[in-house]
Protein backbone atom coordinates (compact mmCIF):
# COMPACT_ATOMS: atom_id res chain seq x y z
CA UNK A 1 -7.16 18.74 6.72
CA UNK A 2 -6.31 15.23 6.33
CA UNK A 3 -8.91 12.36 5.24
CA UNK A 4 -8.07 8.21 4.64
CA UNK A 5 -10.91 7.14 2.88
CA UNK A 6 -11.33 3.78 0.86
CA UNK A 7 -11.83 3.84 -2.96
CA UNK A 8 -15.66 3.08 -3.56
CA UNK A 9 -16.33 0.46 -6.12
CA UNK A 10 -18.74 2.93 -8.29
CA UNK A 11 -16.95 3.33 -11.68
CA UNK A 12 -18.36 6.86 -11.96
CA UNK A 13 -16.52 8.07 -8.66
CA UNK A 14 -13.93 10.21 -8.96
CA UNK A 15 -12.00 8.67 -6.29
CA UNK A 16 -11.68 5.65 -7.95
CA UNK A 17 -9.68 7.20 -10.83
CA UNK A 18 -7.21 9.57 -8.54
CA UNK A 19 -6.57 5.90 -7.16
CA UNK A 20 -5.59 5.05 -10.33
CA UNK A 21 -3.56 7.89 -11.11
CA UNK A 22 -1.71 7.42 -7.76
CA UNK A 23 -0.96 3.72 -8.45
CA UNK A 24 0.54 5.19 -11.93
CA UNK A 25 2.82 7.81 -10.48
CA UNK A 26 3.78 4.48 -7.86
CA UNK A 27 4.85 2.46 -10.76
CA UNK A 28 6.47 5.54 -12.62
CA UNK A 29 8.79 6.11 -9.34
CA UNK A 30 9.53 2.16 -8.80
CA UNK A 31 10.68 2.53 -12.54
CA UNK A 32 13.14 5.74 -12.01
CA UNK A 33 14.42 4.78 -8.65
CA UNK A 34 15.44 1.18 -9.72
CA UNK A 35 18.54 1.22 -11.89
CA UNK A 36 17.52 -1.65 -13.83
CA UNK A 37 13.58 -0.40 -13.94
CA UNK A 38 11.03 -2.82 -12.76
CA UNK A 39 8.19 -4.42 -14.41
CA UNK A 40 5.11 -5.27 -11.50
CA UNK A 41 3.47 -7.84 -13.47
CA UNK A 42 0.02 -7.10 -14.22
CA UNK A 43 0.42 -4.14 -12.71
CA UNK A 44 -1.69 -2.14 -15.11
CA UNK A 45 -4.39 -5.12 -14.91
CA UNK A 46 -4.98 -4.41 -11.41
CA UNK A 47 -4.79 -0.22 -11.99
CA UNK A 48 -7.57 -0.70 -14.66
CA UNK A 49 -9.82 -3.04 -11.99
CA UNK A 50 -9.41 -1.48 -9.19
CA UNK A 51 -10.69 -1.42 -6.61
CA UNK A 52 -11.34 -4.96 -7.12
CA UNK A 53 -8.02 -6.61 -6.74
CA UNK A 54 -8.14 -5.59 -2.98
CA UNK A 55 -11.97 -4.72 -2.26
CA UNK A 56 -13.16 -7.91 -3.96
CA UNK A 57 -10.29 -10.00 -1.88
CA UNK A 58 -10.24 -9.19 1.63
CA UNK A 59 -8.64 -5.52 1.79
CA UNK A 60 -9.27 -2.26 0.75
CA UNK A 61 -7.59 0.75 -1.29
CA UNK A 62 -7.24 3.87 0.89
CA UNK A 63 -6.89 6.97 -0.42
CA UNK A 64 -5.38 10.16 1.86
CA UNK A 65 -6.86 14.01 1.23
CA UNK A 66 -5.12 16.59 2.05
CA UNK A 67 -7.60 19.57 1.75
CA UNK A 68 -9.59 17.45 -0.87
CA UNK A 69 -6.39 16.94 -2.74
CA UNK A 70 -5.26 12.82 -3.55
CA UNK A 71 -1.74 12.69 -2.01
CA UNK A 72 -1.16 8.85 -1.01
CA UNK A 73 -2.52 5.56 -1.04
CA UNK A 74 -1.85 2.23 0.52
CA UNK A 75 -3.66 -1.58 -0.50
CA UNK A 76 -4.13 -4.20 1.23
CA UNK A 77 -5.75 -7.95 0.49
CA UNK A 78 -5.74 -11.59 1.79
CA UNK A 79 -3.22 -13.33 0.96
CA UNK A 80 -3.91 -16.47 -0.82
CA UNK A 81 -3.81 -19.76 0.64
CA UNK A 82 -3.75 -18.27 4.36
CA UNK A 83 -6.99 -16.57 5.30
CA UNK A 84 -5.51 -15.32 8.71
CA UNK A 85 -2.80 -13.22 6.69
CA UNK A 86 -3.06 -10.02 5.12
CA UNK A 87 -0.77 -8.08 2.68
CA UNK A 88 -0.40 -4.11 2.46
CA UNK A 89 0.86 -3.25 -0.84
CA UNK A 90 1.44 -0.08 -3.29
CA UNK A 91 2.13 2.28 -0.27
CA UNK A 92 2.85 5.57 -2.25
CA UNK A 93 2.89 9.69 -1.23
CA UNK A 94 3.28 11.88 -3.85
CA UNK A 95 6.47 14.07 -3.54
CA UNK A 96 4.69 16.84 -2.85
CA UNK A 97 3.00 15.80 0.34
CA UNK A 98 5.67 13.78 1.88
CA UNK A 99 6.79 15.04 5.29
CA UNK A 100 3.12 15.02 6.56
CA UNK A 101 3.26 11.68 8.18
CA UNK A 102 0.75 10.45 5.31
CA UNK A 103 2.63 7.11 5.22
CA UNK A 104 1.92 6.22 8.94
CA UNK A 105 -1.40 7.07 9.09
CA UNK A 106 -2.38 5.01 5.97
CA UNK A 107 -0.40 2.16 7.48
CA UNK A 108 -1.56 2.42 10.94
CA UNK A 109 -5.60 2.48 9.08
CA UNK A 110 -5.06 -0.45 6.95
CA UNK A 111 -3.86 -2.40 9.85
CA UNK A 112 -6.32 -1.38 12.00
CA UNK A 113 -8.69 -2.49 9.23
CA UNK A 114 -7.15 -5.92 8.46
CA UNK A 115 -7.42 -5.99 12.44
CA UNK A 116 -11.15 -5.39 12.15
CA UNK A 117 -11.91 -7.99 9.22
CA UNK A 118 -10.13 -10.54 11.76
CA UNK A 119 -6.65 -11.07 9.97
CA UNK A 120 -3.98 -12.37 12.61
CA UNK A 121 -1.09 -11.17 10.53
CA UNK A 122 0.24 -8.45 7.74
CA UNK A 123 3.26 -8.90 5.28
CA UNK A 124 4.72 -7.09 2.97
CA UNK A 125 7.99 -6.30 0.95
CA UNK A 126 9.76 -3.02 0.39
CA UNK A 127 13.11 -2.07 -1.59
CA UNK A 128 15.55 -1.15 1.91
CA UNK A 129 17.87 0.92 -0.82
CA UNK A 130 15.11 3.03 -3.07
CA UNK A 131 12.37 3.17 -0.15
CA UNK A 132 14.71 3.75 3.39
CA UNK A 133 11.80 5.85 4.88
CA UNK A 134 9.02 2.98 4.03
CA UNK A 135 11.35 0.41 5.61
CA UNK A 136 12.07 2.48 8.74
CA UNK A 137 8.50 3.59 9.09
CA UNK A 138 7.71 -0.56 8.92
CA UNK A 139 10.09 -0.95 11.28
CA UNK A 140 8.58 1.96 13.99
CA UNK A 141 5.25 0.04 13.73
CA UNK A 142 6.64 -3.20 15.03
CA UNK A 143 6.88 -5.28 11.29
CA UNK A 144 9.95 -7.45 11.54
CA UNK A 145 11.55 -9.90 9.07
CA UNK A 146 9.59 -12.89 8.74
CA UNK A 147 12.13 -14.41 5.64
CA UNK A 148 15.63 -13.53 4.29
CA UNK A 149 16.03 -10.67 2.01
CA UNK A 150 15.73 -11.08 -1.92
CA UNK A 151 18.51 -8.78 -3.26
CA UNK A 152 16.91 -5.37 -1.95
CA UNK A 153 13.80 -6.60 -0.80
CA UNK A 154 12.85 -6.85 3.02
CA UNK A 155 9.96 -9.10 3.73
CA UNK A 156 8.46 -7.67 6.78
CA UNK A 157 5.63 -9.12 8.88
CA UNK A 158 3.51 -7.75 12.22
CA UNK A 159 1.14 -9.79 14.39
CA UNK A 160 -2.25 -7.98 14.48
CA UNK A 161 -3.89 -9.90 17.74
């Protein structure tokens, strides 16, 4: 049985540090997949204050449990200086859950969310070489490139009206 539920702001909920756990393992596969690593900056800042960065901002952190288990999450937040946009970040599933179609249905519920807090638009980047799957499942939901790659990065946006 599969759940998406957001990460309560209650620092004594146990969801709230799978989250955290989740955004770890996120970071630790960003690091091994790139060849030259990556460094998110103040990435652990926002892991330790979560679920602030997003719940405090406009957004969310979903979490999705499969048979009670943590096995993905997905962010997303208002992007600053444009109230009408959104941003879905830290999409992750951990390898032993993928194949399940976890991805899509925490996409499709933060954009129905973001849809429901009244945000006209949703961005985000993915790597099109370490992440092919992410970029084709953004691509199956109707995100298209709003801006010019960056090296590897896409920069994909939807319209949510």
């Amino acid at each position: 049985m599969v759940a998406i539920v957001p990460v309560p702001a209650s620092p004594h909920d146990p969801l709230l540090e799978q989250a955290r756990e989740l955004f770890r393992e996120y970071r630790a596969f960003l690091e091994e997949t790139r060849s030259c690593g990556t460094h998110i900056p103040k990435l652990e800042q926002e892991i330790a204050e979560l679920p602030l960065p997003y719940a405090g901002d406009g957004g969310d952190v979903l979490v999705a449990l499969v048979d009670d288990k943590p096995a993905a999450c997905v962010a997303y937040r208002a992007v600053v200086d444009d109230a009408s946009t959104c941003e879905i970040k830290r999409l992750f599933v951990r390898p032993g859950f993928r194949g399940l179609g976890l991805a899509r249905q925490l996409v499709v519920t933060a954009i129905e969310q973001a849809k429901a807090r009244g945000y006209m638009r949703a961005i985000l980047d993915t790597d099109a070489n370490t992440m092919p799957a992410a970029l084709a499942l953004y691509l199956s939901l109707g995100f298209r490139e709003y801006t010019s790659p960056q090296g590897n990065l896409s920069f994909l946006a939807l319209t949510l009206s």
